[in-house]
C-alpha atoms as a PDB file:
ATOM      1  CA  UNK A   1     102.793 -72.827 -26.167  1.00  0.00           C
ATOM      2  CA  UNK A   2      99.189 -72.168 -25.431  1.00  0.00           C
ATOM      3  CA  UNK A   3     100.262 -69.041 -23.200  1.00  0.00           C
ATOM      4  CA  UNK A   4     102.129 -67.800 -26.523  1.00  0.00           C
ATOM      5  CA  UNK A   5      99.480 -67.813 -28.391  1.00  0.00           C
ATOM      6  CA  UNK A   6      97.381 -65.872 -26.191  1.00  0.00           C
ATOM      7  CA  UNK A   7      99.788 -63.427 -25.390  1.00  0.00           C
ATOM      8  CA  UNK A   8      99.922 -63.044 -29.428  1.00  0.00           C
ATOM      9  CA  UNK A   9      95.897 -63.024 -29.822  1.00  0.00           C
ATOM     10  CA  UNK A  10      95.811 -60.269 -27.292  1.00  0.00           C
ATOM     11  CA  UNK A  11      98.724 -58.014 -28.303  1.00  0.00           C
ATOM     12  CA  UNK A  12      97.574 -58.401 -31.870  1.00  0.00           C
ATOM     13  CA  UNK A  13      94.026 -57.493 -30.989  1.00  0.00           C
ATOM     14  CA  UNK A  14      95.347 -54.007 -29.426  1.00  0.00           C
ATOM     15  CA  UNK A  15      97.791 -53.581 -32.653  1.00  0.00           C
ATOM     16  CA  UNK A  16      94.361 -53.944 -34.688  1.00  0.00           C
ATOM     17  CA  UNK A  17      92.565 -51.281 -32.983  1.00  0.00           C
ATOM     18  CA  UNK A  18      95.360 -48.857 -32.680  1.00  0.00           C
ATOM     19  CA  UNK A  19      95.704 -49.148 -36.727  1.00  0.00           C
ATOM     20  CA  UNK A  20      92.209 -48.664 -37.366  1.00  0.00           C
ATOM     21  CA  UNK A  21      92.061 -45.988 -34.781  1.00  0.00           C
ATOM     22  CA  UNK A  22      94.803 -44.072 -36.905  1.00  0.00           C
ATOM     23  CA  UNK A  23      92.645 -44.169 -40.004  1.00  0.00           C
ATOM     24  CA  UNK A  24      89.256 -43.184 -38.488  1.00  0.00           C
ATOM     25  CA  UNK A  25      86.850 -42.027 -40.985  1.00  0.00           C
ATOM     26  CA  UNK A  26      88.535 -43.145 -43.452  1.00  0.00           C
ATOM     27  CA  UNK A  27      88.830 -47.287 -43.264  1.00  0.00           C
ATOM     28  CA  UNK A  28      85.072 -48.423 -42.022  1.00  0.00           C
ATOM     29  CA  UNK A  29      84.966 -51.549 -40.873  1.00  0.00           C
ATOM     30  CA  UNK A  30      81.652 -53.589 -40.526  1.00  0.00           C
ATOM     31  CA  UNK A  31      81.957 -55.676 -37.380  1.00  0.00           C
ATOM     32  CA  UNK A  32      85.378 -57.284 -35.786  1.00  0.00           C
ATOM     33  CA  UNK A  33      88.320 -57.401 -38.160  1.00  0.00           C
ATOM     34  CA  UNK A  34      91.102 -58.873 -37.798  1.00  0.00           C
ATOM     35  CA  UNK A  35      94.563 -57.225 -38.880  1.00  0.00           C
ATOM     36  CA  UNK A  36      97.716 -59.344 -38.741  1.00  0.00           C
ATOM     37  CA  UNK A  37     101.281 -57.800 -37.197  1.00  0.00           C
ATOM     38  CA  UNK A  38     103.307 -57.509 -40.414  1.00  0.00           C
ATOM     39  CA  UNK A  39      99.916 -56.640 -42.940  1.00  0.00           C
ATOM     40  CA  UNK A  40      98.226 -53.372 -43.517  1.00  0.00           C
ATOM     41  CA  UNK A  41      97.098 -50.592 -45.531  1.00  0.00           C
ATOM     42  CA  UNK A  42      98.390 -48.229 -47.630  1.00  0.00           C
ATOM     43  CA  UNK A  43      97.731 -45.316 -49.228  1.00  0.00           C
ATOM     44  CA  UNK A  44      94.119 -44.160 -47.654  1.00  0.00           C
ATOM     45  CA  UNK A  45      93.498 -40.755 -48.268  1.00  0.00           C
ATOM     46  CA  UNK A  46      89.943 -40.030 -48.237  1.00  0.00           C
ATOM     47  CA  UNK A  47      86.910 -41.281 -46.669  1.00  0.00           C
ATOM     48  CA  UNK A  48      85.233 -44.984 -47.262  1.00  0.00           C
ATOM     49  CA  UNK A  49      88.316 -45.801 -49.806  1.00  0.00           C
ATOM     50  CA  UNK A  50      88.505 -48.834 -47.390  1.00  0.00           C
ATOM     51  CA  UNK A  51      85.540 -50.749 -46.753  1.00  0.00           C
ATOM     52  CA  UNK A  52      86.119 -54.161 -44.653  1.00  0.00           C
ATOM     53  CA  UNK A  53      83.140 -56.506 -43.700  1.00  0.00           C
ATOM     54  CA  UNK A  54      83.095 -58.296 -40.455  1.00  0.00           C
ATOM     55  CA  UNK A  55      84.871 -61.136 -39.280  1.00  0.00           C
ATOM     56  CA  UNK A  56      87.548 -60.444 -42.415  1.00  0.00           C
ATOM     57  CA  UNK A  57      91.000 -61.483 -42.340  1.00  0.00           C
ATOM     58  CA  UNK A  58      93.954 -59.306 -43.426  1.00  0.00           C
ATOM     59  CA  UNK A  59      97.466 -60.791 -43.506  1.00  0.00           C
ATOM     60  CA  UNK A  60      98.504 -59.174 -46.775  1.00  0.00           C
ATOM     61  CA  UNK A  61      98.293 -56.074 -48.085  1.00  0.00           C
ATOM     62  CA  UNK A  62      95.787 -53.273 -49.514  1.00  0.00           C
ATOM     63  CA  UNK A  63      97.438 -50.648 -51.591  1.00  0.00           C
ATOM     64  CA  UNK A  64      95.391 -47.441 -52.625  1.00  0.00           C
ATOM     65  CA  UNK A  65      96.758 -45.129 -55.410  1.00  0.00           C
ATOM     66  CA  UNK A  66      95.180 -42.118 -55.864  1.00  0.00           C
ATOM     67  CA  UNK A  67      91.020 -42.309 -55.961  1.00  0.00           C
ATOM     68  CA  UNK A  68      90.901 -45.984 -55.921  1.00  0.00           C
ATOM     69  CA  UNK A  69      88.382 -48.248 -53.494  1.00  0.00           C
ATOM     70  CA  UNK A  70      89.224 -51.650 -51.928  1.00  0.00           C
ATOM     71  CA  UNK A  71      85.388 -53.559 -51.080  1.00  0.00           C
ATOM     72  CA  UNK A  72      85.917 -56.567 -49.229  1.00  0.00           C
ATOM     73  CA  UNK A  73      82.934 -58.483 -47.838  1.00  0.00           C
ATOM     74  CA  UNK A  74      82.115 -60.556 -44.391  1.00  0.00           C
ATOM     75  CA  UNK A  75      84.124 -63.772 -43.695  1.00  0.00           C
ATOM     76  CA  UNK A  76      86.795 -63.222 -46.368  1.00  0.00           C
ATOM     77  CA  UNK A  77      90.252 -64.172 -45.639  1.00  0.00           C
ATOM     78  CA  UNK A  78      93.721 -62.736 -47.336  1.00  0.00           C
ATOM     79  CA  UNK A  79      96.244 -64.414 -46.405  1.00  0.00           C
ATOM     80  CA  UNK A  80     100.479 -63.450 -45.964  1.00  0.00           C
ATOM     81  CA  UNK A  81     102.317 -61.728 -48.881  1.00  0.00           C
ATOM     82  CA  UNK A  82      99.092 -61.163 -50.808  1.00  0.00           C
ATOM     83  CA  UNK A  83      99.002 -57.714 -51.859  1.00  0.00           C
ATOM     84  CA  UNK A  84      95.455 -55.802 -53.756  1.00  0.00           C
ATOM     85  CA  UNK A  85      96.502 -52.464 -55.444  1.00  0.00           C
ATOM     86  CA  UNK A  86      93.442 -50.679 -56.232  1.00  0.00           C
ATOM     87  CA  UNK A  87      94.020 -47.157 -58.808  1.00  0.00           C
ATOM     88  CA  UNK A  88      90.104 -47.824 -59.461  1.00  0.00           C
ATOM     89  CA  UNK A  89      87.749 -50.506 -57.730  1.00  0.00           C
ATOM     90  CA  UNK A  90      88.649 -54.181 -56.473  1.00  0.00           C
ATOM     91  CA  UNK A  91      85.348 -55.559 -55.013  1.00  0.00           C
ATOM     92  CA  UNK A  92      85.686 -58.667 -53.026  1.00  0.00           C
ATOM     93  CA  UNK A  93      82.451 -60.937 -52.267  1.00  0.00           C
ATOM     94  CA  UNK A  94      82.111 -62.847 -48.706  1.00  0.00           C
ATOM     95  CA  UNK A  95      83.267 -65.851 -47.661  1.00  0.00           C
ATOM     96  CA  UNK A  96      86.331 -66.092 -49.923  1.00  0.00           C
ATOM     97  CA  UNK A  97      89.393 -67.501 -49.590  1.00  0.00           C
ATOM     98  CA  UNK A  98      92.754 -65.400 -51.098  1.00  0.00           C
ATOM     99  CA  UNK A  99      95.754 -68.104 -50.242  1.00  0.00           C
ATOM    100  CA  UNK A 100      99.641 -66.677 -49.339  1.00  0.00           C
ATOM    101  CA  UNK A 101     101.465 -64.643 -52.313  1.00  0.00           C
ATOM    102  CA  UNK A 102      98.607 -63.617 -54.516  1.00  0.00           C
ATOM    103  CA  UNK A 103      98.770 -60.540 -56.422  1.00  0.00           C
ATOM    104  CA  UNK A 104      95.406 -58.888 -57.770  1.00  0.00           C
ATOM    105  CA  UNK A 105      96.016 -55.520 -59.300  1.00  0.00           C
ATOM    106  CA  UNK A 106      93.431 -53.323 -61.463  1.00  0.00           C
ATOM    107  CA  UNK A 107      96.241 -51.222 -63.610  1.00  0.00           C
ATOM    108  CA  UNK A 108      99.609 -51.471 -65.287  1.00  0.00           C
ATOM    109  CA  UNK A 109     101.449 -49.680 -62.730  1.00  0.00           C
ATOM    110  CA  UNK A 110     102.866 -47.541 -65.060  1.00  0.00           C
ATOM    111  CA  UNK A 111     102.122 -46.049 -68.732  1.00  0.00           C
ATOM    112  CA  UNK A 112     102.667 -47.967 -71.960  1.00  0.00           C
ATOM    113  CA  UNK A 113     104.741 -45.073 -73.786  1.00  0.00           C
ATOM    114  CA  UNK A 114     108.275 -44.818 -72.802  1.00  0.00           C
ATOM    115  CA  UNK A 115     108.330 -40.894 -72.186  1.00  0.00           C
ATOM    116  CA  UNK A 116     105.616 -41.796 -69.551  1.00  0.00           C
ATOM    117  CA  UNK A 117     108.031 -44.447 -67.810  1.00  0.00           C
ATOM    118  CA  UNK A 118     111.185 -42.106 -68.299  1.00  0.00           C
ATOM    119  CA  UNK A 119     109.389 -39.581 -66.470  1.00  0.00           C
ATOM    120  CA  UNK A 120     108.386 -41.863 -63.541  1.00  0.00           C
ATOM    121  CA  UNK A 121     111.934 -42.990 -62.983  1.00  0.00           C
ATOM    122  CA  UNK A 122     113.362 -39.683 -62.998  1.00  0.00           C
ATOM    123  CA  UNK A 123     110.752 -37.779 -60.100  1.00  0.00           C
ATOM    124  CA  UNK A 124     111.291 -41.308 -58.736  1.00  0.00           C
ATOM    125  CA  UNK A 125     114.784 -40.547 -58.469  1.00  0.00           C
ATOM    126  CA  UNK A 126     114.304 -37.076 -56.805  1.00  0.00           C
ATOM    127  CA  UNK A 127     113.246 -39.279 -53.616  1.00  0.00           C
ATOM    128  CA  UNK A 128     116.205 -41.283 -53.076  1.00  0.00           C
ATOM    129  CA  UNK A 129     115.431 -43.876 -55.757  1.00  0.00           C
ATOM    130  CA  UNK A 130     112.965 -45.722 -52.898  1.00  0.00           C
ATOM    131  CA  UNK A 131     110.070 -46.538 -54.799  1.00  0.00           C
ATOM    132  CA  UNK A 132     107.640 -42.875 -53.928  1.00  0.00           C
ATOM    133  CA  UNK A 133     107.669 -41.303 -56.917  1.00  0.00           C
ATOM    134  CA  UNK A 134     104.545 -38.281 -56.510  1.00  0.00           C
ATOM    135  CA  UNK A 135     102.420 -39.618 -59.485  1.00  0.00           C
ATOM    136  CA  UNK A 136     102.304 -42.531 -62.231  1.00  0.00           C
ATOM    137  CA  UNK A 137     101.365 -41.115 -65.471  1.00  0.00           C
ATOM    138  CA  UNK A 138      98.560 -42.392 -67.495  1.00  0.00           C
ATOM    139  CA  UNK A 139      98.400 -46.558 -66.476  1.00  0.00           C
ATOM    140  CA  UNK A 140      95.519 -47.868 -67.769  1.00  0.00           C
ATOM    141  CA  UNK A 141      92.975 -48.856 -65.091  1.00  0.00           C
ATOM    142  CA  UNK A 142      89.863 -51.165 -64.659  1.00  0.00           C
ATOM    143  CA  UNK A 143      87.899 -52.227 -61.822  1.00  0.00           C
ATOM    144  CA  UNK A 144      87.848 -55.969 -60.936  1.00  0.00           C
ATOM    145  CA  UNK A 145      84.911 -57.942 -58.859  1.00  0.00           C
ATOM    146  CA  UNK A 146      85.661 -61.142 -56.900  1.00  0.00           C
ATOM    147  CA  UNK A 147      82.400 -63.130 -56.212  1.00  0.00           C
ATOM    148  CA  UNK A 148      81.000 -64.957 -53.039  1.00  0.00           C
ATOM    149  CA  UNK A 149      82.804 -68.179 -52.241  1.00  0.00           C
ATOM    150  CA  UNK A 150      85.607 -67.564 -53.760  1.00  0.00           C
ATOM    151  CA  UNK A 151      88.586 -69.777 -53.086  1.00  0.00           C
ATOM    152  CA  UNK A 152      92.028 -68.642 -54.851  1.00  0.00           C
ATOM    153  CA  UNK A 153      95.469 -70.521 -54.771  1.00  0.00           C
ATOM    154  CA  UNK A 154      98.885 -69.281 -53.824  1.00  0.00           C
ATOM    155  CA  UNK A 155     100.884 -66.890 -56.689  1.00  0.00           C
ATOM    156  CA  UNK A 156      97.730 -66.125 -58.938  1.00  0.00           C
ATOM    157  CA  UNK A 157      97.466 -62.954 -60.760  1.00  0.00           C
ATOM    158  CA  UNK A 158      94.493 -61.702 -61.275  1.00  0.00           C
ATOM    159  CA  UNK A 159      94.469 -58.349 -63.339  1.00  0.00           C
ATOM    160  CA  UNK A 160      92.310 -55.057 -64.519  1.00  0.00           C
ATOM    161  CA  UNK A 161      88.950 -55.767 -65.882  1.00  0.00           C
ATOM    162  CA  UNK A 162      88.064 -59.080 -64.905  1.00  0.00           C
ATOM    163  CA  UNK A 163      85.190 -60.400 -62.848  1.00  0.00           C
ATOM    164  CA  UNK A 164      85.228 -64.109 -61.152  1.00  0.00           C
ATOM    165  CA  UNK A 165      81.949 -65.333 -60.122  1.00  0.00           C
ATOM    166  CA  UNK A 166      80.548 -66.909 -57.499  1.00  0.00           C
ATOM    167  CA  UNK A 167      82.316 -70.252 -56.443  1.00  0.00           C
ATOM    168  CA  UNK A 168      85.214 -70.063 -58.387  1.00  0.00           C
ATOM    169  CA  UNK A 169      88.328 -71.582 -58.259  1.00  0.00           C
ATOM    170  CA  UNK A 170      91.271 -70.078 -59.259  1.00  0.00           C
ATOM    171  CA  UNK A 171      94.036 -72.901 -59.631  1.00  0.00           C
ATOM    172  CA  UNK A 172      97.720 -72.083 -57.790  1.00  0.00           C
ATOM    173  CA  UNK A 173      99.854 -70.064 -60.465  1.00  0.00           C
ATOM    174  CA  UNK A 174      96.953 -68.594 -62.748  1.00  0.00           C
ATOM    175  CA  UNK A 175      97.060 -65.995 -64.474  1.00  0.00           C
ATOM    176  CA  UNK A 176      94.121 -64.648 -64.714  1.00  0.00           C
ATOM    177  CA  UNK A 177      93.372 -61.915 -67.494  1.00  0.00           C
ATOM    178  CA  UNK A 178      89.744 -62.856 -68.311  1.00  0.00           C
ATOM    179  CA  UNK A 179      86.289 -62.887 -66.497  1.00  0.00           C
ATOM    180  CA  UNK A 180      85.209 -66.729 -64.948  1.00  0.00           C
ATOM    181  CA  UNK A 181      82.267 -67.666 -64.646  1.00  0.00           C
ATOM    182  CA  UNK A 182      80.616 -69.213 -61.475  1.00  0.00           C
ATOM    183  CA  UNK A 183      81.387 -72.817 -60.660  1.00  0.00           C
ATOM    184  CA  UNK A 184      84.282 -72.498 -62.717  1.00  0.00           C
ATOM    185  CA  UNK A 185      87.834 -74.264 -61.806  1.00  0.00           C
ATOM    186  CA  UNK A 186      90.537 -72.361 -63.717  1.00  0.00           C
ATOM    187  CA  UNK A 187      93.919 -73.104 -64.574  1.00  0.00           C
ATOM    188  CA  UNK A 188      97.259 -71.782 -66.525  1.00  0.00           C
ATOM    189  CA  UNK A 189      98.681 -68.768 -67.846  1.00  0.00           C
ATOM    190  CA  UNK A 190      96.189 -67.385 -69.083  1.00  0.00           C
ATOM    191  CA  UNK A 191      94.011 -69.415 -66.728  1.00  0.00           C
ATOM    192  CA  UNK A 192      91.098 -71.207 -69.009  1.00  0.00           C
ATOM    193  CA  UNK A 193      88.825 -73.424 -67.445  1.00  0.00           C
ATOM    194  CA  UNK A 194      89.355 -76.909 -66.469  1.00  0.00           C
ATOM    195  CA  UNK A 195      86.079 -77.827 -65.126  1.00  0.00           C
ATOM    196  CA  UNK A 196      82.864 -76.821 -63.953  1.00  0.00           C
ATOM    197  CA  UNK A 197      81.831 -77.536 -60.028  1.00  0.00           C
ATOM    198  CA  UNK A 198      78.780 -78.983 -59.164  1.00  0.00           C
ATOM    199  CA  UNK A 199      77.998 -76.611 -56.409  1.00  0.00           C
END
């Protein structure tokens, strides 16, 4: 078992640095990353759209749509099935902890007005009805921060405009549509806060 597990380490280690290797200039990683088989990034068009600090942990997924930035600082760790969409800014602190199935997403995906929508589907349609359409008209958009120490539970939400602080917890399940403050323990949809941390 222990030879398994090497032969993984080491095969995963050269999958790491061919990925970043095929988005050079325009992911920048701070130090030693680590980039599970099965995770990745999409989306990266332009330079420093990407920015990973060192010793960070990707298992999920980073999506960019058009201009947007994905921040994510040293020691953090993202964890399988978690998937960041970033139209405009997601900045994530150090030392955090982002459990399995967590969805953090700084737009509505698509416009509020139907002609918008109808639109989408349709040019979505033109490419076989996968999923690509060429452009999502008019979402509404708003960058969200993630403190230091940030430990959140599987399947929370956490959507446009709202900063956590520093030492949060974010309870398994939340929704999370409002800023929390630091030393905060948050719970519910909409997550409100169930008690403050002595940190």
């Amino acid at each position: 078992m222990d030879l398994l597990i090497k032969i993984y380490n080491i095969f995963n280690k050269i999958f790491t640095k061919i990925y970043f290797l095929f988005y050079k200039g325009k992911i920048t990683c701070k130090g030693h990353v680590f980039l599970k088989l099965g995770s990745g990034i999409l989306g990266v068009k332009n330079k420093n759209q990407v920015v990973l600090g060192k010793n960070m942990k990707l298992c999920g997924w980073l999506i960019i749509e058009g201009n947007g930035k994905i921040e994510i600082g040293e020691f953090t760790s993202i964890n399988e099935r978690t998937i960041i969409r970033a139209m405009d800014n997601i900045k994530i602190g150090s030392h955090c902890l982002i459990s399995s199935d967590v969805y953090i997403q700084d737009n509505n995906s698509h416009s509020i007005f139907a002609k918008d929508r109808r639109e989408d589907i349709e040019s979505d349609s033109d490419y076989g009805g996968i999923g690509m359409s060429i452009e999502i008209k008019n979402p509404s958009h708003k960058p969200i921060k993630i403190g230091n120490d940030v430990w959140i539970g599987r399947r929370v939400m956490i959507f446009k405009g709202v900063t956590i602080g520093n030492r949060a917890v974010i309870a398994a399940g939340s929704i999370v549509t409002r800023d929390v403050p630091d030393d905060a323990m948050v719970a519910g949809n909409p997550a409100v806060i169930v008690k403050m941390i002595d940190n």
